[in-house]
C-alpha atoms as a PDB file:
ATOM      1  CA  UNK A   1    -105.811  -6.805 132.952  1.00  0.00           C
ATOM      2  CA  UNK A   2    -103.861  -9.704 133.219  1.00  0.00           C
ATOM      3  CA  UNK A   3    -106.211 -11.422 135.999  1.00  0.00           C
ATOM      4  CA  UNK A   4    -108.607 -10.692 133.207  1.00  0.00           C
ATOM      5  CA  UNK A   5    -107.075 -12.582 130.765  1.00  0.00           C
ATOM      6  CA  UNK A   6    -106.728 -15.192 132.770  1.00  0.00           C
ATOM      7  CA  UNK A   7    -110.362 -15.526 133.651  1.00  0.00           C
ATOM      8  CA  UNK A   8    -110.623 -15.451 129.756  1.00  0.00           C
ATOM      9  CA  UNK A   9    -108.488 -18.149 129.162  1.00  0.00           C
ATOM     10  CA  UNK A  10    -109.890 -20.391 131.963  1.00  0.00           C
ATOM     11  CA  UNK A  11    -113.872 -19.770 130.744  1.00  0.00           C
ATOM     12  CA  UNK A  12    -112.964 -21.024 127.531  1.00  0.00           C
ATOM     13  CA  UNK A  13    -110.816 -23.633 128.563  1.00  0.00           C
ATOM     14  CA  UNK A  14    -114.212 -24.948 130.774  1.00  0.00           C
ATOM     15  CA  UNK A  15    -115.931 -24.590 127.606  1.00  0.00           C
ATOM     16  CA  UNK A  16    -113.885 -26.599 125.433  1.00  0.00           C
ATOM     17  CA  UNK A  17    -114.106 -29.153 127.829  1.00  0.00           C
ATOM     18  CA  UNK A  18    -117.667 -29.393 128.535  1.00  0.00           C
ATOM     19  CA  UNK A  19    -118.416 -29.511 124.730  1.00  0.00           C
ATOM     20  CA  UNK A  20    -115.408 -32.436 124.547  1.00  0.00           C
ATOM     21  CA  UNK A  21    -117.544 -33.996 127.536  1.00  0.00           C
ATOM     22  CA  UNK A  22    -120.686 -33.815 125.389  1.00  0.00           C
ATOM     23  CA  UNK A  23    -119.692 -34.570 121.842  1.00  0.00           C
ATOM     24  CA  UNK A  24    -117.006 -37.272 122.445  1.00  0.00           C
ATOM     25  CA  UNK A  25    -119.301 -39.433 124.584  1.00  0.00           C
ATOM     26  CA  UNK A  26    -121.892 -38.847 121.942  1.00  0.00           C
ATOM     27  CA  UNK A  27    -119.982 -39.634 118.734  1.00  0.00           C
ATOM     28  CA  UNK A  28    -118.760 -42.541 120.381  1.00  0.00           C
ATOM     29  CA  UNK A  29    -121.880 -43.712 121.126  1.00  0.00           C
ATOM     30  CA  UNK A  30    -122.970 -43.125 117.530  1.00  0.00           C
ATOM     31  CA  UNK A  31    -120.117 -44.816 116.508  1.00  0.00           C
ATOM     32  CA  UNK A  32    -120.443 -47.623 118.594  1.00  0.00           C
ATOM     33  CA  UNK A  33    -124.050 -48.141 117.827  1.00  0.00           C
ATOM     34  CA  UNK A  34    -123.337 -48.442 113.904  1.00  0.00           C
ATOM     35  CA  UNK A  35    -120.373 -51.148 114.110  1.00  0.00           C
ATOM     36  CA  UNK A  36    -123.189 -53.126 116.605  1.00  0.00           C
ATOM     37  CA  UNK A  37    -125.747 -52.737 113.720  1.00  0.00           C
ATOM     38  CA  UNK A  38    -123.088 -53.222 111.111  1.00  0.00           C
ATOM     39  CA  UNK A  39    -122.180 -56.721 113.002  1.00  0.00           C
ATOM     40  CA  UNK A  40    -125.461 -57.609 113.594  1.00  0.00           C
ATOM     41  CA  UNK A  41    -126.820 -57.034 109.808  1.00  0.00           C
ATOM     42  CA  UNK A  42    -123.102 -59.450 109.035  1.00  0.00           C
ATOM     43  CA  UNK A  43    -123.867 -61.980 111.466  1.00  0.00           C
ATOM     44  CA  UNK A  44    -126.757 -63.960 109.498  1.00  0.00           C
ATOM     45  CA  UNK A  45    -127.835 -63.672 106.036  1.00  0.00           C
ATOM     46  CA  UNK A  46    -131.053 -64.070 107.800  1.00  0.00           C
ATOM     47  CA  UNK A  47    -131.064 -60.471 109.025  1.00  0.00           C
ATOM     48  CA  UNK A  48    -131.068 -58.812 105.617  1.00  0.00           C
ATOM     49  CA  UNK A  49    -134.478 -59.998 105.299  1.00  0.00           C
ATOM     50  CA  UNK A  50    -135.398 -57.358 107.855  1.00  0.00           C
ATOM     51  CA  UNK A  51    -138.188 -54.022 107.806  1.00  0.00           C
ATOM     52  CA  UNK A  52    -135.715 -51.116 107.621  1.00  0.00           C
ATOM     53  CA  UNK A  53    -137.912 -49.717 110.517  1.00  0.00           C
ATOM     54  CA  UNK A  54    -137.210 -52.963 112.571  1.00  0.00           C
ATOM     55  CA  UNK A  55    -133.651 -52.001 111.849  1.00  0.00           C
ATOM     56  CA  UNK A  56    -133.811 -48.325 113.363  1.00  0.00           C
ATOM     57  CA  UNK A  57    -136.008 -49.993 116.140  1.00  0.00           C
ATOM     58  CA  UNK A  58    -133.648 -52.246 117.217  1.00  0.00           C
ATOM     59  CA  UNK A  59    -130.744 -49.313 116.577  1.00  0.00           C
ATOM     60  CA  UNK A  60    -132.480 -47.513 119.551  1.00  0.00           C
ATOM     61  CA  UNK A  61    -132.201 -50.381 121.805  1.00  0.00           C
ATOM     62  CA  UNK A  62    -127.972 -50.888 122.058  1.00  0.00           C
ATOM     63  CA  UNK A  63    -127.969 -47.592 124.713  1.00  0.00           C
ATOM     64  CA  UNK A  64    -130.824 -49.087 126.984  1.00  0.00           C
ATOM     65  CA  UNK A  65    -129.571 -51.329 129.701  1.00  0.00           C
ATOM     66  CA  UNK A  66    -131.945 -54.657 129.503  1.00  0.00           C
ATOM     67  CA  UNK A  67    -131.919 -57.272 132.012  1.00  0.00           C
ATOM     68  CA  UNK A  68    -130.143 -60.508 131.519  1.00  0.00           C
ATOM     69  CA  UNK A  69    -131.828 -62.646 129.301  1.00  0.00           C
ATOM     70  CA  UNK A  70    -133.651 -66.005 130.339  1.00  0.00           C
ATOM     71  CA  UNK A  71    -132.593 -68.037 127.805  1.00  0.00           C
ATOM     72  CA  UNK A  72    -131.010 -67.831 124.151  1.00  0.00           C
ATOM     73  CA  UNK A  73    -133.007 -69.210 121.365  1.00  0.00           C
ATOM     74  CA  UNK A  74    -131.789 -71.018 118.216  1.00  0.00           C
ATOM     75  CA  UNK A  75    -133.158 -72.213 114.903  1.00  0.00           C
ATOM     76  CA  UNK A  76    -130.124 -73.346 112.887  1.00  0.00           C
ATOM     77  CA  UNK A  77    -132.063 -73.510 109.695  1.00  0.00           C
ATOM     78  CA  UNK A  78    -133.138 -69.936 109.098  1.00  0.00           C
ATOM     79  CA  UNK A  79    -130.230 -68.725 111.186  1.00  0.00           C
ATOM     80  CA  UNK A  80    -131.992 -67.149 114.010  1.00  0.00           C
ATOM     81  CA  UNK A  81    -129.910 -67.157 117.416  1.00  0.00           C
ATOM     82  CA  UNK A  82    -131.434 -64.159 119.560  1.00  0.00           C
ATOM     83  CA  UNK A  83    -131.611 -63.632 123.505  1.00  0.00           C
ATOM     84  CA  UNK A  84    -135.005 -64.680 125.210  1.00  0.00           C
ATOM     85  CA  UNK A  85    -135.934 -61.686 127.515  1.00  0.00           C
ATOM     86  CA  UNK A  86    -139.071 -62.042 129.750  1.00  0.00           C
ATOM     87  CA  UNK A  87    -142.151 -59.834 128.355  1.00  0.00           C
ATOM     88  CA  UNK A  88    -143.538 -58.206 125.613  1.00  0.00           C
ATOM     89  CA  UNK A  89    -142.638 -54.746 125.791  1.00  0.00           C
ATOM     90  CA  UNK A  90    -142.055 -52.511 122.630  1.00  0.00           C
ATOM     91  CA  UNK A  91    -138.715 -52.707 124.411  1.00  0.00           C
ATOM     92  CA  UNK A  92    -138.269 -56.497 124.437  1.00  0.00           C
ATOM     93  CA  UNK A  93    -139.652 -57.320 121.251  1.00  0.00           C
ATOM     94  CA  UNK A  94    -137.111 -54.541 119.170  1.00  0.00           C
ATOM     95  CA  UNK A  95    -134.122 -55.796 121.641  1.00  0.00           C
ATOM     96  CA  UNK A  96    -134.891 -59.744 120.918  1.00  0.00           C
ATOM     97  CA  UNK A  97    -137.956 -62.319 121.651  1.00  0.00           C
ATOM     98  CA  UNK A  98    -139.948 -62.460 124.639  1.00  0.00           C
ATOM     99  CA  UNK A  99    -141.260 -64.970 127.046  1.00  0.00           C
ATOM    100  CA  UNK A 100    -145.084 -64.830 127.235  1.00  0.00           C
ATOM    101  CA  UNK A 101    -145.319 -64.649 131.141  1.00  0.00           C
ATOM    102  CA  UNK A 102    -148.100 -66.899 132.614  1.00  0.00           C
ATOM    103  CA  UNK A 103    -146.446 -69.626 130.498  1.00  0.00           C
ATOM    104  CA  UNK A 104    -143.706 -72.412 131.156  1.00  0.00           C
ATOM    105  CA  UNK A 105    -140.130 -70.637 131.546  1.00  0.00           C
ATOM    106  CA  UNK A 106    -137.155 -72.230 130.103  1.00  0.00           C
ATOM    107  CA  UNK A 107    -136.440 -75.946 131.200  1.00  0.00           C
ATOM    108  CA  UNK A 108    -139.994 -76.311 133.032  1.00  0.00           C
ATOM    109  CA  UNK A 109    -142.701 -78.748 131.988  1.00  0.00           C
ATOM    110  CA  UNK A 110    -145.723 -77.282 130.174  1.00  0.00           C
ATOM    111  CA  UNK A 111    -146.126 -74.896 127.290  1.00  0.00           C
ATOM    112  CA  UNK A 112    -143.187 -72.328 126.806  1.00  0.00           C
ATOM    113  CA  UNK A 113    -144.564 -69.157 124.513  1.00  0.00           C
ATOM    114  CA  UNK A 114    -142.378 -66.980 122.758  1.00  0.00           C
ATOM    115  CA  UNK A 115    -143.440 -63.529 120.748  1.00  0.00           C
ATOM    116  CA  UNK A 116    -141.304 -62.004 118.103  1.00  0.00           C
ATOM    117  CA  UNK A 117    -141.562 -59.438 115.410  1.00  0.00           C
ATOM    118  CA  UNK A 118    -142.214 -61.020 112.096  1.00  0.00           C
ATOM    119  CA  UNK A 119    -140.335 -57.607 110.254  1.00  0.00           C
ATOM    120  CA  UNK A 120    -137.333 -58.417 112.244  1.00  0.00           C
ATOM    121  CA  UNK A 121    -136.295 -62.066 114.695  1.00  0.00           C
ATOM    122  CA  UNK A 122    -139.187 -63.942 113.655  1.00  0.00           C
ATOM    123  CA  UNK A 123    -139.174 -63.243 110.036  1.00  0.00           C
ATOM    124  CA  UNK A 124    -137.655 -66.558 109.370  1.00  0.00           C
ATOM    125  CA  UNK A 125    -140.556 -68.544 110.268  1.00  0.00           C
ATOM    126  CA  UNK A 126    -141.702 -68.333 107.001  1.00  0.00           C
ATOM    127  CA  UNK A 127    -139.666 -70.852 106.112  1.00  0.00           C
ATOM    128  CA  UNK A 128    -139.506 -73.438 108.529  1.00  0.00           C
ATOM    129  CA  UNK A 129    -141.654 -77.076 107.823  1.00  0.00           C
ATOM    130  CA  UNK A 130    -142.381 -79.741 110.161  1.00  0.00           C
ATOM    131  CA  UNK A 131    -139.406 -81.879 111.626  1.00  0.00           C
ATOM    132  CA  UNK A 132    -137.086 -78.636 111.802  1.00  0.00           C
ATOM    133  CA  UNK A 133    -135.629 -78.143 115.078  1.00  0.00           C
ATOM    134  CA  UNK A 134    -135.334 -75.371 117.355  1.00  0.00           C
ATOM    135  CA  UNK A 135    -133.213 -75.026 120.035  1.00  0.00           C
ATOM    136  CA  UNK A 136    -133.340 -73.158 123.713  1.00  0.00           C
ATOM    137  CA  UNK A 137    -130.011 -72.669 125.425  1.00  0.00           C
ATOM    138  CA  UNK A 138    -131.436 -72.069 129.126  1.00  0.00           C
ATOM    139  CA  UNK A 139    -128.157 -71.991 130.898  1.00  0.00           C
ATOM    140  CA  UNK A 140    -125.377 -69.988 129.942  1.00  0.00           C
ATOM    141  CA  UNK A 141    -123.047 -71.222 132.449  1.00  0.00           C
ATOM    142  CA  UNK A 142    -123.313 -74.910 131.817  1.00  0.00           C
ATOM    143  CA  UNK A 143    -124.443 -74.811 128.016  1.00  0.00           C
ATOM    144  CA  UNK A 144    -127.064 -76.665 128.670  1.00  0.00           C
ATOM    145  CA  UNK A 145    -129.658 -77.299 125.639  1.00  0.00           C
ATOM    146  CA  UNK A 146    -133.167 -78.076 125.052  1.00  0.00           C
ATOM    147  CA  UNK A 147    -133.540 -79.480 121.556  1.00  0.00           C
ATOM    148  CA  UNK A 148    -137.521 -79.060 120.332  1.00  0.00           C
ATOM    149  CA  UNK A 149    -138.581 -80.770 117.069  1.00  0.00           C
ATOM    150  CA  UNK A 150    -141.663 -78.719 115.283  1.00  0.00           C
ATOM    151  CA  UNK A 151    -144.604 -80.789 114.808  1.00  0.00           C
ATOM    152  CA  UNK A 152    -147.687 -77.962 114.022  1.00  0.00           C
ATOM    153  CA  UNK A 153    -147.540 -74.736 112.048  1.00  0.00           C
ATOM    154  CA  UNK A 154    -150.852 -73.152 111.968  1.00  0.00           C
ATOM    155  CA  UNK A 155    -152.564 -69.576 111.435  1.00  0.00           C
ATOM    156  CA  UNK A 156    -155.171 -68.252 114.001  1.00  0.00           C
ATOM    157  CA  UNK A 157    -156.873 -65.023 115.119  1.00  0.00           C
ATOM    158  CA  UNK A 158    -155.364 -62.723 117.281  1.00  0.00           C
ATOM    159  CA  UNK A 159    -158.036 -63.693 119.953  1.00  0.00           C
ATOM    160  CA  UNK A 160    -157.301 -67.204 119.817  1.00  0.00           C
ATOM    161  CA  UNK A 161    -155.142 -67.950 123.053  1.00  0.00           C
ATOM    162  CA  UNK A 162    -155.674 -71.225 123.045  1.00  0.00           C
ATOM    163  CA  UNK A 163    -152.125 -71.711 122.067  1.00  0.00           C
ATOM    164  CA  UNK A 164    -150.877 -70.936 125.710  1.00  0.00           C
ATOM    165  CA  UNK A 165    -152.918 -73.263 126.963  1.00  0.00           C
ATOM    166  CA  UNK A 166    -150.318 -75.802 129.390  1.00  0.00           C
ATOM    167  CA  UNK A 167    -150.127 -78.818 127.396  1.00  0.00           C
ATOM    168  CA  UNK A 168    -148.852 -82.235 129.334  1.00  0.00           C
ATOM    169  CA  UNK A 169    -145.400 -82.537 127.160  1.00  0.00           C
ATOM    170  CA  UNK A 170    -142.827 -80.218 127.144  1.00  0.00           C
ATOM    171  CA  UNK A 171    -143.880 -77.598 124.226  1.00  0.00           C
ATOM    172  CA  UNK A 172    -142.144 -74.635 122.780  1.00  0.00           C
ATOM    173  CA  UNK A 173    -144.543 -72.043 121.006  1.00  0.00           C
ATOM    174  CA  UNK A 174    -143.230 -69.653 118.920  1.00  0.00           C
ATOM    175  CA  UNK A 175    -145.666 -66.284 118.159  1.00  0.00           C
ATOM    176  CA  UNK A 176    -145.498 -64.087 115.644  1.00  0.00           C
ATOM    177  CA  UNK A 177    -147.803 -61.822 113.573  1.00  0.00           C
ATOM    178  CA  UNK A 178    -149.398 -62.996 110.090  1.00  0.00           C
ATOM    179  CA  UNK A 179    -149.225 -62.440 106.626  1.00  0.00           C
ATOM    180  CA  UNK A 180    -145.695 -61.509 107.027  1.00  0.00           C
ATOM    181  CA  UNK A 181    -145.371 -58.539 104.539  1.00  0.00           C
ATOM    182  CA  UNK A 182    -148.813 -57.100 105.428  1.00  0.00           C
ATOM    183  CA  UNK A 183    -148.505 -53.743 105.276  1.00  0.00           C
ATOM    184  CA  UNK A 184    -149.413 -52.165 108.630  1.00  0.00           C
ATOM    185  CA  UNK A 185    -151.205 -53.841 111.321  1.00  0.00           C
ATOM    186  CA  UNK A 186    -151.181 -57.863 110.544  1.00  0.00           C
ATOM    187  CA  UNK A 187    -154.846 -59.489 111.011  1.00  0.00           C
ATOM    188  CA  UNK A 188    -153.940 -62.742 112.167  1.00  0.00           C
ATOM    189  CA  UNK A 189    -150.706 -65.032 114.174  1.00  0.00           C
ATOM    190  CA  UNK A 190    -148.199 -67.176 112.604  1.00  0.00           C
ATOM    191  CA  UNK A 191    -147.800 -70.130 115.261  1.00  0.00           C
ATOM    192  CA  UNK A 192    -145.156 -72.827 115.642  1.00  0.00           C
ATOM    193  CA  UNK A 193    -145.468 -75.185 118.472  1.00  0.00           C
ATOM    194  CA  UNK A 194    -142.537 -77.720 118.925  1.00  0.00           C
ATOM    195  CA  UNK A 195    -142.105 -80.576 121.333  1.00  0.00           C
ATOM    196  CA  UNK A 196    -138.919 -81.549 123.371  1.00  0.00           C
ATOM    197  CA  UNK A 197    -137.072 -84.088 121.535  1.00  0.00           C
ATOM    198  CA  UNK A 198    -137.112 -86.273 124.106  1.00  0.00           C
ATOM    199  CA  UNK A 199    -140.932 -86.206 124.270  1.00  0.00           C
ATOM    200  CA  UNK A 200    -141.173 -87.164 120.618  1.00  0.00           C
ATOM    201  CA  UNK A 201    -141.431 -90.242 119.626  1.00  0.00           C
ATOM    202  CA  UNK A 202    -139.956 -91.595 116.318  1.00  0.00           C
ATOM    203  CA  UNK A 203    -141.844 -89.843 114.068  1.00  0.00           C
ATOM    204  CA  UNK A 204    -143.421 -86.403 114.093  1.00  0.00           C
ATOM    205  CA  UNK A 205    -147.071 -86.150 114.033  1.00  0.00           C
ATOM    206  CA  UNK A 206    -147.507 -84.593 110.603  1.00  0.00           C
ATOM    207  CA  UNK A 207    -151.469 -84.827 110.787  1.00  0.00           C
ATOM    208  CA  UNK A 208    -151.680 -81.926 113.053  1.00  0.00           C
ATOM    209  CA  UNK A 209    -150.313 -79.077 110.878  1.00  0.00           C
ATOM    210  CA  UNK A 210    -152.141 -76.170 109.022  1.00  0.00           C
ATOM    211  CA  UNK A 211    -151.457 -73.844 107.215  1.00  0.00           C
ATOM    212  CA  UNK A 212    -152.328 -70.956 104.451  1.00  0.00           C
END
């Protein structure tokens, strides 16, 4: 019997371990995935402004590996600073912003688009005017910046995609759905188009804004 007893011993010393292999890596991750939320809801009073959905969304997200962002986008006012991936998966859009693809990518000539949630990144649009600036850090290496300076803010129809169109200067459109507390799906796009400071001239063109 004392084989047996060993046997015993050794089945349940597998088990033990198997469930440690299971529930450690699993707590861990649960833990792990609070203190990123917690640190994410601290980082920016602009965050509390956030869908509780948009929250669990992005929650989902910290276990997925994503690809390395294109670019880092920043718009000091409202406090959004969030990583630029290319797309607009569900996947993208609850991990950060994404690039429109058929448009200009970060530091290229043309019309730039970017789509973001307006429950969650983007929710800050609200509350930018003309002559606030938004900034695109394309390299993260050599820190270098493209500083944009918004000059329209306008409301349009999903079906309007005239606001990819390439445009001559440098142009950074920002996409996100409209009115921003509609409740389900929104009927129309919030739009904020931006030109690179260096592009601008003195004074931004005020005449071409709209909004409701």
């Amino acid at each position: 019997m004392h084989w047996q007893r060993k046997v015993g011993v050794a089945m349940m010393a597998a088990g033990v371990l198997l469930l440690a292999a299971f529930v450690v890596p699993t707590v861990y991750g649960r833990a792990m995935s609070s203190l990123a939320v917690a640190a994410f809801r601290a980082q920016s009073s602009n965050n509390s402004l956030w869908d509780s959905a948009r929250i669990r969304a992005y929650k989902k997200t910290l276990g997925v590996e994503m690809s390395r962002p294109e670019a880092v986008l920043r718009v000091p006012k409202v406090g959004i600073e969030v990583p630029v991936f290319e797309g607009t998966s569900d996947l993208v859009l609850n991990r950060g912003v994404g690039h429109v693809s058929g448009t200009a990518m970060p530091g290229e000539n043309g019309n730039m688009a970017i789509s973001g949630h307006r429950d969650g990144f983007f929710r800050g649009l609200k509350d930018l005017h003309m002559g606030d600036r938004v900034e695109v850090q394309r390299d993260a290496e050599t820190g270098q910046v493209d500083t944009y300076v918004i000059d329209k803010i306008k409301i349009v129809l999903p079906q309007d995609v005239s606001v990819l169109k390439p445009t001559e200067k440098t142009t950074l459109t920002l996409i996100t759905c409209y009115p921003f507390y509609y409740v389900g799906a929104a009927p129309e796009r919030y739009i904020v188009q931006a030109s690179l400071l260096n592009d601008t001239h003195a004074a931004v063109d005020r005449g071409g804004s709209s909004s409701r």
